[in-house]
Protein backbone atom coordinates (compact mmCIF):
# COMPACT_ATOMS: atom_id res chain seq x y z
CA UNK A 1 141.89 153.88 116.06
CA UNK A 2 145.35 152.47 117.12
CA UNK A 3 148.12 153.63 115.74
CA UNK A 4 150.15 151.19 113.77
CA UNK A 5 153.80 151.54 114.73
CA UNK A 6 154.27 153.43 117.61
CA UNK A 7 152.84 152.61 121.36
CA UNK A 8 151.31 155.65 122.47
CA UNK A 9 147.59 155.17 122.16
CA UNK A 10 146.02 156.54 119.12
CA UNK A 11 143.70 159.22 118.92
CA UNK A 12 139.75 158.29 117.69
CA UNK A 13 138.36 159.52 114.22
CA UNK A 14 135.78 161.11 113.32
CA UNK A 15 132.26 159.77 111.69
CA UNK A 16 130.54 160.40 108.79
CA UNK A 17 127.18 161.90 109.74
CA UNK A 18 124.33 158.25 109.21
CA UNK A 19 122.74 160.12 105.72
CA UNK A 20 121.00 158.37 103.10
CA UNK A 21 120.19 161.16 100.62
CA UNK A 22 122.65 164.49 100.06
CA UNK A 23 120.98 167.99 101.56
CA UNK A 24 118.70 170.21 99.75
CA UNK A 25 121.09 173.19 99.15
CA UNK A 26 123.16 170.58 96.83
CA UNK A 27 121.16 169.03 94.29
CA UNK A 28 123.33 168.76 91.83
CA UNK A 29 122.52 165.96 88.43
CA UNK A 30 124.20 162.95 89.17
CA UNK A 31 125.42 162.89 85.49
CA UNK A 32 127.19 166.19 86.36
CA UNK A 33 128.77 165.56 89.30
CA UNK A 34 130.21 162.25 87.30
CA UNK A 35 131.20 164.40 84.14
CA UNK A 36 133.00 166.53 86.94
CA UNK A 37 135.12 163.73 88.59
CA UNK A 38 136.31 162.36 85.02
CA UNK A 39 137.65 165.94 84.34
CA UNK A 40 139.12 166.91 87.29
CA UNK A 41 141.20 162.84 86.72
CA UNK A 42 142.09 164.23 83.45
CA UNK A 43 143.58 167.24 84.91
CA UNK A 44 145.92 164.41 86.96
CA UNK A 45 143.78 164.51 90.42
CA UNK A 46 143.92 162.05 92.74
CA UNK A 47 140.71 160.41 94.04
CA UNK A 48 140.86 161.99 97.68
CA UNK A 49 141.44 165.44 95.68
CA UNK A 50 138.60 165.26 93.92
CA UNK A 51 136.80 164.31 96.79
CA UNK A 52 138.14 167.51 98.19
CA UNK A 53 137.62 169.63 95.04
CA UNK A 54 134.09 168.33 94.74
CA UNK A 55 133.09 169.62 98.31
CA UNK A 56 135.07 172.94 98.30
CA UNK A 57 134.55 174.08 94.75
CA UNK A 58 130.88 171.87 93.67
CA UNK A 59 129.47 171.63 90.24
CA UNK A 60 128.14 174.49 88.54
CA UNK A 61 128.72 176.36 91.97
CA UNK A 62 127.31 174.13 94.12
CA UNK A 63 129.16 172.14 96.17
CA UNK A 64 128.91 168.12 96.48
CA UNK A 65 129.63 167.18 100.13
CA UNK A 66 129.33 163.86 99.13
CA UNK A 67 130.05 161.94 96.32
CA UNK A 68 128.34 158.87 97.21
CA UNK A 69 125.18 160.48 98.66
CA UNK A 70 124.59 162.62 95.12
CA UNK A 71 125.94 159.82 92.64
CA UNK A 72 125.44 156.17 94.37
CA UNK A 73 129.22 155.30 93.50
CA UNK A 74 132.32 155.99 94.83
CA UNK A 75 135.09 158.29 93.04
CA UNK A 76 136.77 155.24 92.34
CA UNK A 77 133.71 153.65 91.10
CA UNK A 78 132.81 156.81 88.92
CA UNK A 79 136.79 156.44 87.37
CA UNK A 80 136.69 152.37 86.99
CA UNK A 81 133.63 152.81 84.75
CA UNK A 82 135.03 155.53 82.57
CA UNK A 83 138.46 153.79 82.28
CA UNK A 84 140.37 156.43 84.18
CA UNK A 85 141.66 154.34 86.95
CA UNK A 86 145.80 154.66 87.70
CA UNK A 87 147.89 151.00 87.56
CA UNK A 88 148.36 151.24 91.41
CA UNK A 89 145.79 152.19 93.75
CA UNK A 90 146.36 156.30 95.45
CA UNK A 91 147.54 154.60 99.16
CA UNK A 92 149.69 152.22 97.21
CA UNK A 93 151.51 154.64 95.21
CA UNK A 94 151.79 157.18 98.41
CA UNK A 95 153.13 154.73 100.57
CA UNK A 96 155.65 153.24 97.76
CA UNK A 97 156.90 157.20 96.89
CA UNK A 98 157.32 157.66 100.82
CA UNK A 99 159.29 154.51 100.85
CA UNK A 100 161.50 155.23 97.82
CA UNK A 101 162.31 159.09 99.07
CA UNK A 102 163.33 157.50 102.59
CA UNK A 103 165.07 154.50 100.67
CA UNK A 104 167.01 157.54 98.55
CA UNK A 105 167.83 159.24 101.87
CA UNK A 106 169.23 156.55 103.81
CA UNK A 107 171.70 155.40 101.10
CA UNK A 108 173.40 159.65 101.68
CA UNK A 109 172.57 159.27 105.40
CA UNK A 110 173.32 155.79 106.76
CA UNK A 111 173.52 156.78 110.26
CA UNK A 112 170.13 158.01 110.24
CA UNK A 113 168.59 155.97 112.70
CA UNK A 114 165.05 157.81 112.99
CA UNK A 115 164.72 157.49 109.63
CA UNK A 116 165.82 154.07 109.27
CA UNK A 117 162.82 153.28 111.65
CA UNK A 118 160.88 155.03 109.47
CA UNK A 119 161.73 153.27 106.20
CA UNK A 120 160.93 149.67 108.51
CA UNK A 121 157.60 151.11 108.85
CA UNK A 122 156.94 152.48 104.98
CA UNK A 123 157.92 149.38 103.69
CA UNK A 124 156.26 147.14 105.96
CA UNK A 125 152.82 148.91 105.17
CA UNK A 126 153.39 148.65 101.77
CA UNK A 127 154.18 144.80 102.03
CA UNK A 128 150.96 144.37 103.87
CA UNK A 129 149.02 146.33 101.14
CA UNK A 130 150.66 144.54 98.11
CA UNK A 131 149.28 141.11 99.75
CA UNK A 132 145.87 143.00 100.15
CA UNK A 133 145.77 144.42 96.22
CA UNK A 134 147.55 141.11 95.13
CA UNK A 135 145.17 138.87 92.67
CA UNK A 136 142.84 141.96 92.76
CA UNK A 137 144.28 145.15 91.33
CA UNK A 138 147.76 143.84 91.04
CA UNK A 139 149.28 140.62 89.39
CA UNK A 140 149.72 137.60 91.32
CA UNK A 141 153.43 137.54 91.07
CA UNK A 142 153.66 141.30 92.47
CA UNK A 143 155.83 142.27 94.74
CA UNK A 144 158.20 144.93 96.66
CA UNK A 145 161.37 145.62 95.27
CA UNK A 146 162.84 149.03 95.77
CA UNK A 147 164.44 149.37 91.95
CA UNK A 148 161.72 147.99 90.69
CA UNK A 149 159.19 150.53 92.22
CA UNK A 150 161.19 153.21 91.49
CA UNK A 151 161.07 152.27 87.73
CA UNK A 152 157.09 152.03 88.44
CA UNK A 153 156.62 155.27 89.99
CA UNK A 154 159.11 156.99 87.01
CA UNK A 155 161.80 158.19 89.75
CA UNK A 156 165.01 158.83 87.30
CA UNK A 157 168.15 158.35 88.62
């Protein structure tokens, strides 16, 4: 996987092991593992960290290394159909923080040059992602303005 701003080569990922059905040490009810993923939302969890919660911790003790495999739906899946979905998709909203925190930091460090490189890169991402969610999970007439976000994300000034 190439890395997107920089232009050292990038490093290659990992795979998911090719399964079609979750092991035998974790059969855990589907209806559980779902009950689980709604809670741990309520309790203000992202999607990836309930991912990770799932696997470390389980249900009922056992632990879920897959929430696909032992459901047939995605965490995001699981939250759309119980209405616990956030406005802005998890990358969205960690990008768009990133962006506003180095935004925030260049206007007490102008001179900041590394960081001003960074702030290129957080906000182009974030412009490419907005044109991806656009229509779909955001409104048509979305887009990037730093106040704006800021006000979206609940940053007081």
């Amino acid at each position: 996987m190439a890395r997107m701003h920089t232009r050292r080569r990038g490093s290659s990922g990992s795979d998911k092991p090719a399964a079609d059905e979750p092991p035998e040490w974790s059969d855990v009810d589907a209806d559980a593992v779902e009950d689980r993923v709604v809670e741990l939302k309520e309790q203000g969890y992202d999607p990836s960290q309930i991912g990770m919660k799932l696997r470390d911790e389980g249900v009922q003790g056992t632990p879920v290394p897959d929430v696909k495999l032992a459901t047939g739906k995605k965490v995001t899946e699981i939250l759309e159909e119980h209405d616990a979905t956030d406005e802005l998709p998890e990358d969205l909203r960690n990008l768009m923080e990133r962006a506003v925190r180095l935004r925030d930091h260049m206007e007490e460090h102008p001179l900041d040059a590394s960081n001003k490189r960074a702030l290129q890169n957080a906000e182009s991402k974030v412009r490419r992602l907005v044109s991806y969610y656009r229509g779909d999970v955001l409104d048509e007439d979305f887009t990037y303005e730093h106040e704006e976000v800021k006000e979206l994300l609940g940053y007081d000034d």
